[in-house]
Protein backbone atom coordinates (compact mmCIF):
# COMPACT_ATOMS: atom_id res chain seq x y z
CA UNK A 1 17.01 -27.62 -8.95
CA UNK A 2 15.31 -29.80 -6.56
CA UNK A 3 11.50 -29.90 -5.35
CA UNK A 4 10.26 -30.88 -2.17
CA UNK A 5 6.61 -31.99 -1.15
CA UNK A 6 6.59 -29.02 1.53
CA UNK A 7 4.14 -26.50 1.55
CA UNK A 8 5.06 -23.12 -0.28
CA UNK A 9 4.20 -19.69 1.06
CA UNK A 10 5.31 -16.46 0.19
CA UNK A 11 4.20 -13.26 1.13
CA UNK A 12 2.38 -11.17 -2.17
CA UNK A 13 1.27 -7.76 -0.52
CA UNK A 14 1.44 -6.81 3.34
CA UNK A 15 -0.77 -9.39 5.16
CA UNK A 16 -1.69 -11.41 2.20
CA UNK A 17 0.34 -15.05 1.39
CA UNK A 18 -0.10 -17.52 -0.88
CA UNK A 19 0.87 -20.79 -0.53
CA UNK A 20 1.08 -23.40 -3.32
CA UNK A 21 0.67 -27.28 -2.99
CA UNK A 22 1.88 -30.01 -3.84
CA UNK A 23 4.99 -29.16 -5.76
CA UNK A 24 5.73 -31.50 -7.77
CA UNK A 25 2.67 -32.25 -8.82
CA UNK A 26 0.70 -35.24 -10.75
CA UNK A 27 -2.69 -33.11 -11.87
CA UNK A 28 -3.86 -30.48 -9.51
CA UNK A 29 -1.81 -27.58 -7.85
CA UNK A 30 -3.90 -26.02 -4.60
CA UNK A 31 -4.04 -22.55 -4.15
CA UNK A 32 -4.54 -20.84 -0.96
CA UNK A 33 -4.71 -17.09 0.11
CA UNK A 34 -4.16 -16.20 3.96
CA UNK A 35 -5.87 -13.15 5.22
CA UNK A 36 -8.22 -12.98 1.51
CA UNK A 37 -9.96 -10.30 1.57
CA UNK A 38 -12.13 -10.46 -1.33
CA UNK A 39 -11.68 -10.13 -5.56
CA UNK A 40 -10.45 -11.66 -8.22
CA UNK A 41 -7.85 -13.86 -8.18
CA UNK A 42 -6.23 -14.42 -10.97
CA UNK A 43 -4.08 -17.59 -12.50
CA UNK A 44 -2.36 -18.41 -15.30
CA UNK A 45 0.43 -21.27 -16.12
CA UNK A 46 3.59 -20.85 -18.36
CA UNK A 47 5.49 -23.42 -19.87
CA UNK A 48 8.73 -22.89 -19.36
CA UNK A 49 9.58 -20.87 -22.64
CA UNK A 50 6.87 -18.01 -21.88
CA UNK A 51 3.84 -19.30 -23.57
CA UNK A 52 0.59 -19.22 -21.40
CA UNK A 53 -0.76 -23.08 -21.28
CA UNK A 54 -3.72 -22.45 -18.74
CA UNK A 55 -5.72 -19.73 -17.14
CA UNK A 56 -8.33 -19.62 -14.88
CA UNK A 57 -10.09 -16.79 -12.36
CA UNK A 58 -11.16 -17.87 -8.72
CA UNK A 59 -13.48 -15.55 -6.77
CA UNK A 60 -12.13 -17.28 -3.21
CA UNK A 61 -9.48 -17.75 -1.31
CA UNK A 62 -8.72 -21.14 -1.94
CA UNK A 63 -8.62 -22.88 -5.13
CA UNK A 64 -6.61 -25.11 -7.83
CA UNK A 65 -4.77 -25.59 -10.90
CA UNK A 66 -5.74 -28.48 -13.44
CA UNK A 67 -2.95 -29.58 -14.43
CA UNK A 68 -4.32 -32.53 -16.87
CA UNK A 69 -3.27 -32.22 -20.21
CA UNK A 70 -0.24 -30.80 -19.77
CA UNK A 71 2.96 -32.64 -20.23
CA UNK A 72 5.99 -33.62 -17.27
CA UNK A 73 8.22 -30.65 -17.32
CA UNK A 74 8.66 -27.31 -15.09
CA UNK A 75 6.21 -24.51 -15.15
CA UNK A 76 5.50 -21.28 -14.26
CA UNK A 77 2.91 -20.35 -12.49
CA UNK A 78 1.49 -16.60 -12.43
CA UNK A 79 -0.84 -15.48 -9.78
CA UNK A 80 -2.47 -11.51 -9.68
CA UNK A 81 -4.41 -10.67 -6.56
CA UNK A 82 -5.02 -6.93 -6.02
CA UNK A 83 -2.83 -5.63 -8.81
CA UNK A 84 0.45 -7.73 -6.84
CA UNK A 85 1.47 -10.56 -9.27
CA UNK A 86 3.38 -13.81 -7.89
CA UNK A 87 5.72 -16.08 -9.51
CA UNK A 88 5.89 -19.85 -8.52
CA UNK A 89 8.15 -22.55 -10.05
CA UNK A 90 6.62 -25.38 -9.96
CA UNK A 91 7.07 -29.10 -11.26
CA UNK A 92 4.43 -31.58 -13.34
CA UNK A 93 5.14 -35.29 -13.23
């Protein structure tokens, strides 16, 4: 698997996307919602065998990820927005 500094977007319900940045990543991941229209926004991190590591709710549309404290590896990152749920690989250094 290979990572790329290039911005991530994906589309998580109709006119909503999410992009996620930078990936990989030395301490914080951004977060950022096109076309937010309000509510919670929820966020959680997985290490790679399924156990939650961080979590964190965000009442905007753009936001980020601590990632201190965690160690190098892969991740999984879990954002909810408007009962939709998104899945994002992503890489610590």
């Amino acid at each position: 698997m290979s990572f790329d500094n290039e911005l991530f977007e994906d589309s998580l319900a109709g006119d909503v996307s999410i992009s996620l940045y930078p990936n990989p990543a030395e301490s914080l991941i951004n977060i950022k919602l096109g076309n937010y229209k309000g509510g919670e926004i929820e966020c959680a991190v997985y290490d790679i065998t399924g156990h939650k590591v961080s979590e964190t709710i965000k009442c905007s549309s753009l936001g980020f990820l601590d990632l201190d404290g965690l160690a190098s590896g892969i991740y999984i990152i879990h954002v909810k927005y408007n009962a939709m749920l998104y899945y994002e690989k992503i890489s610590k250094l």
